[in-house]
C-alpha atoms as a PDB file:
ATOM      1  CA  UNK A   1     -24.655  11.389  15.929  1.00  0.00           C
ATOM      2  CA  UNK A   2     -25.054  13.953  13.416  1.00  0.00           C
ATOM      3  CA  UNK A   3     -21.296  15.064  13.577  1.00  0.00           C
ATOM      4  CA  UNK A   4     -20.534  11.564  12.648  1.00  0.00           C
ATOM      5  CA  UNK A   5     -21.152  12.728   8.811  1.00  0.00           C
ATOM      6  CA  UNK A   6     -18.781  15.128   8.221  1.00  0.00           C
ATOM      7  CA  UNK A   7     -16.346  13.556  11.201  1.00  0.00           C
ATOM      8  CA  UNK A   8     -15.978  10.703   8.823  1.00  0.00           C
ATOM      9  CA  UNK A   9     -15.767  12.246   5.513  1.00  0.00           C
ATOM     10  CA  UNK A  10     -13.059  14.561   6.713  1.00  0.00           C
ATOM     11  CA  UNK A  11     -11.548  11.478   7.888  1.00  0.00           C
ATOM     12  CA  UNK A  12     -12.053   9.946   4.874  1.00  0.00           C
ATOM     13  CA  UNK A  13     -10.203  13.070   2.911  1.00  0.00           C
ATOM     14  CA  UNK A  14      -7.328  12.388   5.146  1.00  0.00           C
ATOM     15  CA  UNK A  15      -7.256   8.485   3.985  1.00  0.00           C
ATOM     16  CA  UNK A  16      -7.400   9.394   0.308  1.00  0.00           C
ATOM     17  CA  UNK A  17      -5.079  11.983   0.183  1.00  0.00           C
ATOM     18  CA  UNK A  18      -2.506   9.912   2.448  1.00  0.00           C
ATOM     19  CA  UNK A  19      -3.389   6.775  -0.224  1.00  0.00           C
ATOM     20  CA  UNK A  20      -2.551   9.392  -2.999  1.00  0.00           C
ATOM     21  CA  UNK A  21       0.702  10.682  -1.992  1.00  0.00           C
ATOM     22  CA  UNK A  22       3.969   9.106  -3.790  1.00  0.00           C
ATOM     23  CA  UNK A  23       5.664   6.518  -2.121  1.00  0.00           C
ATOM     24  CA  UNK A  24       8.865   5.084  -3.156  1.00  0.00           C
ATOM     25  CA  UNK A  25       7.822   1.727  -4.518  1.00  0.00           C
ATOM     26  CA  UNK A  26       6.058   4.227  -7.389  1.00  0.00           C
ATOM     27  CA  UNK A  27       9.313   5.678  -7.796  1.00  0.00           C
ATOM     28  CA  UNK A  28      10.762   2.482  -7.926  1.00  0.00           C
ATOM     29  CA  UNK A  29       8.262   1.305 -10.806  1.00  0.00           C
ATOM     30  CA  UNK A  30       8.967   4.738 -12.390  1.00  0.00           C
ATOM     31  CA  UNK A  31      12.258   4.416 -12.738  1.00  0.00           C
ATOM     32  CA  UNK A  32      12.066   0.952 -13.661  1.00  0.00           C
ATOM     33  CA  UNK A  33       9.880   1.799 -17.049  1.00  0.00           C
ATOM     34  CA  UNK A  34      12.177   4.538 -17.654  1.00  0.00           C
ATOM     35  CA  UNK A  35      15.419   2.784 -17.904  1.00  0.00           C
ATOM     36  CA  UNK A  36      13.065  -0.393 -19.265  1.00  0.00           C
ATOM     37  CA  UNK A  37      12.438   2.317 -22.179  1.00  0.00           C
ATOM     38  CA  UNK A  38      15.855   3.276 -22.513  1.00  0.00           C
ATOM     39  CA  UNK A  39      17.625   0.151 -22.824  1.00  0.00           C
ATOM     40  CA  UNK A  40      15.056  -0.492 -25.541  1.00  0.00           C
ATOM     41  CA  UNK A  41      14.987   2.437 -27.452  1.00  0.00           C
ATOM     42  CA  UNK A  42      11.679   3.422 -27.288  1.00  0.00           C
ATOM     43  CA  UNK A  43      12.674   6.374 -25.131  1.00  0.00           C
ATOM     44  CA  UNK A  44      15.223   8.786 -25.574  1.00  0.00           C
ATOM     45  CA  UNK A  45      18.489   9.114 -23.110  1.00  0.00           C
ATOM     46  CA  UNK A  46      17.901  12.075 -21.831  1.00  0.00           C
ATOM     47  CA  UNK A  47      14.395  11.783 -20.996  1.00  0.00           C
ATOM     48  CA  UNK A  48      13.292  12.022 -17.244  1.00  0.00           C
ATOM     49  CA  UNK A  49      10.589  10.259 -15.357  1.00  0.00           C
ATOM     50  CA  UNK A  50       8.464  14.056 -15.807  1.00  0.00           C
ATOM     51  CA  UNK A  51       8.538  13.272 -19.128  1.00  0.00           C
ATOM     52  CA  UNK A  52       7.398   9.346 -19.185  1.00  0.00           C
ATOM     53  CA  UNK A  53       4.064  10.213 -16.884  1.00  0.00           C
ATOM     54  CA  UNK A  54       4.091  13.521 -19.295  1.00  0.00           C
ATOM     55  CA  UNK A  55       3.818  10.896 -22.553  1.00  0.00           C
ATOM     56  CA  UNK A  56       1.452   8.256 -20.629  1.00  0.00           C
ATOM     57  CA  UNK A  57      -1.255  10.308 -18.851  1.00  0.00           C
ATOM     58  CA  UNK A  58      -3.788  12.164 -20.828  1.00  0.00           C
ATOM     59  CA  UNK A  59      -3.805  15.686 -20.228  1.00  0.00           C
ATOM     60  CA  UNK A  60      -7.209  15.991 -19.316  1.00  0.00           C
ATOM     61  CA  UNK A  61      -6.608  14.048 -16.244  1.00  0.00           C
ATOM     62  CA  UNK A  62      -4.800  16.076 -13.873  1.00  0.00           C
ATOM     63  CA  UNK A  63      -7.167  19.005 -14.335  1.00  0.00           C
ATOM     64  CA  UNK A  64     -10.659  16.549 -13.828  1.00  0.00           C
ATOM     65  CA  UNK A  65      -7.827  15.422 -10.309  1.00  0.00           C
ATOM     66  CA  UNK A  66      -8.016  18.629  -9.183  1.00  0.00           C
ATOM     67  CA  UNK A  67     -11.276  19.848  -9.717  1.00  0.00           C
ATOM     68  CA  UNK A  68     -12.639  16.657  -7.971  1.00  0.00           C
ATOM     69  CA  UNK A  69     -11.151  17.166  -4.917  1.00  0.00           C
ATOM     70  CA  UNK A  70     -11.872  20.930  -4.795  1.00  0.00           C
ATOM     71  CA  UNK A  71     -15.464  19.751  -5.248  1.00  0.00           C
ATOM     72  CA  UNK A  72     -14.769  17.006  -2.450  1.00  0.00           C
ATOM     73  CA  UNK A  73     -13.374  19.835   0.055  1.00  0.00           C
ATOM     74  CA  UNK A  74     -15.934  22.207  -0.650  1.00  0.00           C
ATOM     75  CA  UNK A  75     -18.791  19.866   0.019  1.00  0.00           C
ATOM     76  CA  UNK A  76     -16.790  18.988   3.142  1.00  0.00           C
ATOM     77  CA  UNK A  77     -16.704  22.662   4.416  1.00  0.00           C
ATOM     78  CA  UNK A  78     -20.179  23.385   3.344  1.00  0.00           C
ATOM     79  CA  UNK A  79     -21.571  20.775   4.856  1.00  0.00           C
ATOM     80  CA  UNK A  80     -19.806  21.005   8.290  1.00  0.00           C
ATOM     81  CA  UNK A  81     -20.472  24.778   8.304  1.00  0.00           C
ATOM     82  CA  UNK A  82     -24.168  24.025   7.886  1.00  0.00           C
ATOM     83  CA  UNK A  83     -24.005  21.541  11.057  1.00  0.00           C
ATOM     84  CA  UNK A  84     -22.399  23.841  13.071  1.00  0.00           C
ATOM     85  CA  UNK A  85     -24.743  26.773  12.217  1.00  0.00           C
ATOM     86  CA  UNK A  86     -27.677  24.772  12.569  1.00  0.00           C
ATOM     87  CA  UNK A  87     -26.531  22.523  15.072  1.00  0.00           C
ATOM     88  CA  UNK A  88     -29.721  23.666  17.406  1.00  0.00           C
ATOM     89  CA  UNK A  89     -31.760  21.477  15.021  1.00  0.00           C
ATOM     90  CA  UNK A  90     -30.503  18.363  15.702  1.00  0.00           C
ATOM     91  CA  UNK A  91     -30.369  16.323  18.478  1.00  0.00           C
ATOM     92  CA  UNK A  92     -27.349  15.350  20.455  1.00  0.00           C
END
């Protein structure tokens, strides 16, 4: 029963990171605003889609990304470390 905790939030790591990944249909969208911005004007011809998520994401965000799921992964490996060294003190 106990194992059910960390069984679940690795589980639940897996989930998030496979929701997370880029699929096409982002791509898609991507590359939709970025000839969308072209054909307008509003973005120059030689831009690339780097540049678009470079111009509409805030800087701050990709770091705050990463350190929350370092923090998420390290909370993971603590806490299933501690189960497995103290695993005596719980019942199966």
């Amino acid at each position: 029963m106990t194992w059910s905790f960390p069984a679940a939030g690795w589980i639940g790591f897996v989930v998030t990171s496979a929701a997370m990944w880029t699929r096409e249909r982002l791509w898609n969208l991507l590359d939709f605003a970025l000839k969308a911005g072209k054909e307008s004007g509003r973005i120059p011809s030689h831009a690339t889609a780097y540049d678009l998520i470079k111009a509409t994401v805030p800087g701050w965000v990709w770091p705050a990304i990463v350190l929350a799921l370092v923090a998420w992964v390290m909370l993971l490996v603590a806490g299933t470390v501690y189960l497995r060294r103290n695993r005596d003190l719980y019942p199966r």
